[in-house]
C-alpha atoms as a PDB file:
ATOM      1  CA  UNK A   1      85.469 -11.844  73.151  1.00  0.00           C
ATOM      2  CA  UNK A   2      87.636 -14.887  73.250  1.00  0.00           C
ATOM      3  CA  UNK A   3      86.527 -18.706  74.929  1.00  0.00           C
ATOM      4  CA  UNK A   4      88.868 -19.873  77.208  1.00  0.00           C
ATOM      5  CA  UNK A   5      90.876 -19.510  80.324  1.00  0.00           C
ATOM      6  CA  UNK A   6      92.109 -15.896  80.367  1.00  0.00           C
ATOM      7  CA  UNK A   7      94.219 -16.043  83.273  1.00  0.00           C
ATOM      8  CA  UNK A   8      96.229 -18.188  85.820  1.00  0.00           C
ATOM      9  CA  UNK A   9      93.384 -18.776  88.017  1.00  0.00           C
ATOM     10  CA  UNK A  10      91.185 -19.860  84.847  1.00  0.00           C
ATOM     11  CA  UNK A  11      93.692 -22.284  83.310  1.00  0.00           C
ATOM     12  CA  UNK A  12      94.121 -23.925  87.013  1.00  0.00           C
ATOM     13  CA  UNK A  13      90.448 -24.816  86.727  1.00  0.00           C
ATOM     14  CA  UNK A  14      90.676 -25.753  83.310  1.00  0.00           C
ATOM     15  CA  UNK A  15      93.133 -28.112  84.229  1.00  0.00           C
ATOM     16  CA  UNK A  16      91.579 -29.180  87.757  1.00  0.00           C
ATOM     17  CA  UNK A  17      88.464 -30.067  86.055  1.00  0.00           C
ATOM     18  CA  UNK A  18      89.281 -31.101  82.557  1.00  0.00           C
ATOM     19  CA  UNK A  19      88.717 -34.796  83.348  1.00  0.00           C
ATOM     20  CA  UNK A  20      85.674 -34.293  85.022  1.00  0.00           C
ATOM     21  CA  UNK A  21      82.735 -36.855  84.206  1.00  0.00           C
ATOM     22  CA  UNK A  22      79.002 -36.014  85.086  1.00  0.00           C
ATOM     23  CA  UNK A  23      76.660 -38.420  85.349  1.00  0.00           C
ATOM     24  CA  UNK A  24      73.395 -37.332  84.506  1.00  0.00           C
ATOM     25  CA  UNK A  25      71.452 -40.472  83.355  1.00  0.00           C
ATOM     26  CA  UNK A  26      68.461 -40.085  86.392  1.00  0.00           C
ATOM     27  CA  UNK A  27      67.699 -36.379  84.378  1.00  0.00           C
ATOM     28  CA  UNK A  28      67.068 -37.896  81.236  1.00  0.00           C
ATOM     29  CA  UNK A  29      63.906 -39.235  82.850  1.00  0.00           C
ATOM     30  CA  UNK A  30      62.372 -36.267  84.297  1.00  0.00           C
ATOM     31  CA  UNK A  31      63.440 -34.222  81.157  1.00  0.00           C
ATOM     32  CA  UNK A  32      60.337 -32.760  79.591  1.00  0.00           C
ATOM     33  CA  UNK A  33      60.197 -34.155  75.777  1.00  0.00           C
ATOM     34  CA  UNK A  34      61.450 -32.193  73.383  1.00  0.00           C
ATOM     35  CA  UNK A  35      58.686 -31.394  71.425  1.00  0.00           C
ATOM     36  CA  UNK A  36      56.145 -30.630  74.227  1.00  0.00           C
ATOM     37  CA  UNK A  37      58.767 -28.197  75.186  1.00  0.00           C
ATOM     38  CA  UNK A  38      58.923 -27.004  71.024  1.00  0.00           C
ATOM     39  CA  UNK A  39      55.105 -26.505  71.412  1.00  0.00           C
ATOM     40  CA  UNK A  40      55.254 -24.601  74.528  1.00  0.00           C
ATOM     41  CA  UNK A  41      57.827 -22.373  73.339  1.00  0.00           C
ATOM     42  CA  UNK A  42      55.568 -22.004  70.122  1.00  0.00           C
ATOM     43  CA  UNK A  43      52.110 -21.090  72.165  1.00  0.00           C
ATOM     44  CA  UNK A  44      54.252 -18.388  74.311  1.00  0.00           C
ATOM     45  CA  UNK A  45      55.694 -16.822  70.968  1.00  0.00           C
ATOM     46  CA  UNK A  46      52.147 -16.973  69.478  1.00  0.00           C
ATOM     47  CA  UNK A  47      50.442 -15.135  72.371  1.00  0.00           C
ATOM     48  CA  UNK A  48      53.700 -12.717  72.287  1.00  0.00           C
ATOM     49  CA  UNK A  49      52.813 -12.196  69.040  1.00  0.00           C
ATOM     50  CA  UNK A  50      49.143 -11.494  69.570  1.00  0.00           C
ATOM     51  CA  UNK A  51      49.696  -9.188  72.639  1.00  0.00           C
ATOM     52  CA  UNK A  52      52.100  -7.325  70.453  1.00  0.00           C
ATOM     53  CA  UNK A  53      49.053  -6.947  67.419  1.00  0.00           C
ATOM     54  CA  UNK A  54      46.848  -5.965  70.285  1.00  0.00           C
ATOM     55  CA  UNK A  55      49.109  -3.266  71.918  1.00  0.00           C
ATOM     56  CA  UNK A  56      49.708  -1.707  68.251  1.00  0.00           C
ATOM     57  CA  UNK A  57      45.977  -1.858  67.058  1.00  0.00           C
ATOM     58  CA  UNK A  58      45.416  -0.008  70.430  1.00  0.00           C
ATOM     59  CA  UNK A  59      48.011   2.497  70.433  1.00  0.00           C
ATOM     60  CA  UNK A  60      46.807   3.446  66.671  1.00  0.00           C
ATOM     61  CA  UNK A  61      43.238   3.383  67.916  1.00  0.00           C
ATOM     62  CA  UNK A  62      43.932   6.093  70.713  1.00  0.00           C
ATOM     63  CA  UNK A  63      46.217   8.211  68.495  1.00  0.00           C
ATOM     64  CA  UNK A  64      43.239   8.370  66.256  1.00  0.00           C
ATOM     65  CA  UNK A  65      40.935   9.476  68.713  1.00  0.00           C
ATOM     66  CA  UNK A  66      43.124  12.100  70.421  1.00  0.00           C
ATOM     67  CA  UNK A  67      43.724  13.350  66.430  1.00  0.00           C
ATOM     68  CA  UNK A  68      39.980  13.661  66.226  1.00  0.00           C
ATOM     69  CA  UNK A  69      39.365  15.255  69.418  1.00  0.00           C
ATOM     70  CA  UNK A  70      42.553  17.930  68.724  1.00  0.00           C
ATOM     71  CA  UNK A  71      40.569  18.618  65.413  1.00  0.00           C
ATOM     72  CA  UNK A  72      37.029  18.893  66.765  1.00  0.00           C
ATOM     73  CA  UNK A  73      38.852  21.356  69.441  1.00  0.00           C
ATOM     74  CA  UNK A  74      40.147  23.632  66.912  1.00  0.00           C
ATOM     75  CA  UNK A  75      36.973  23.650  65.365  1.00  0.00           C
ATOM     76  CA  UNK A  76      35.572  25.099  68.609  1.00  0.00           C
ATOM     77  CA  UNK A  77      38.276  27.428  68.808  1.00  0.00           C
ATOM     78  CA  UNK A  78      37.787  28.772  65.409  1.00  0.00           C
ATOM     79  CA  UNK A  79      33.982  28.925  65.522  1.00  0.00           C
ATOM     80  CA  UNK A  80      33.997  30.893  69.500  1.00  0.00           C
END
């Protein structure tokens, strides 16, 4: 996949808007700093993480269980 203008109608706007300025000083205010955001970002990947450990721990939990009630069923089986 190739950056660029692929056709006429791209290279039109390409040229249409290549000398285009924004001026974007008045966001640099209400920008959030960079490292709060880091930390953020950092707490939601931790709590990923943890929700992740949980689901797993869980899921091997149950599996046990239903392993342990198949057996003790067979038992039953065998036994009646």
């Amino acid at each position: 996949m190739s950056v660029g203008a692929q056709d006429r109608i791209d290279r039109l706007l390409v040229k249409k808007y290549a000398k285009e300025q924004v001026d974007n000083h008045d966001l640099v205010n209400s920008m959030v700093s960079p490292e709060k955001m880091m930390e953020a970002m950092n707490d939601y990947a931790e709590v990923h993480r943890n929700i992740m450990f949980i689901s797993n721990r869980i899921s091997n939990i149950c599996s046990c269980i239903n392993a342990k009630a198949r057996y003790n069923q067979n038992l039953q089986a065998r036994a009646s």
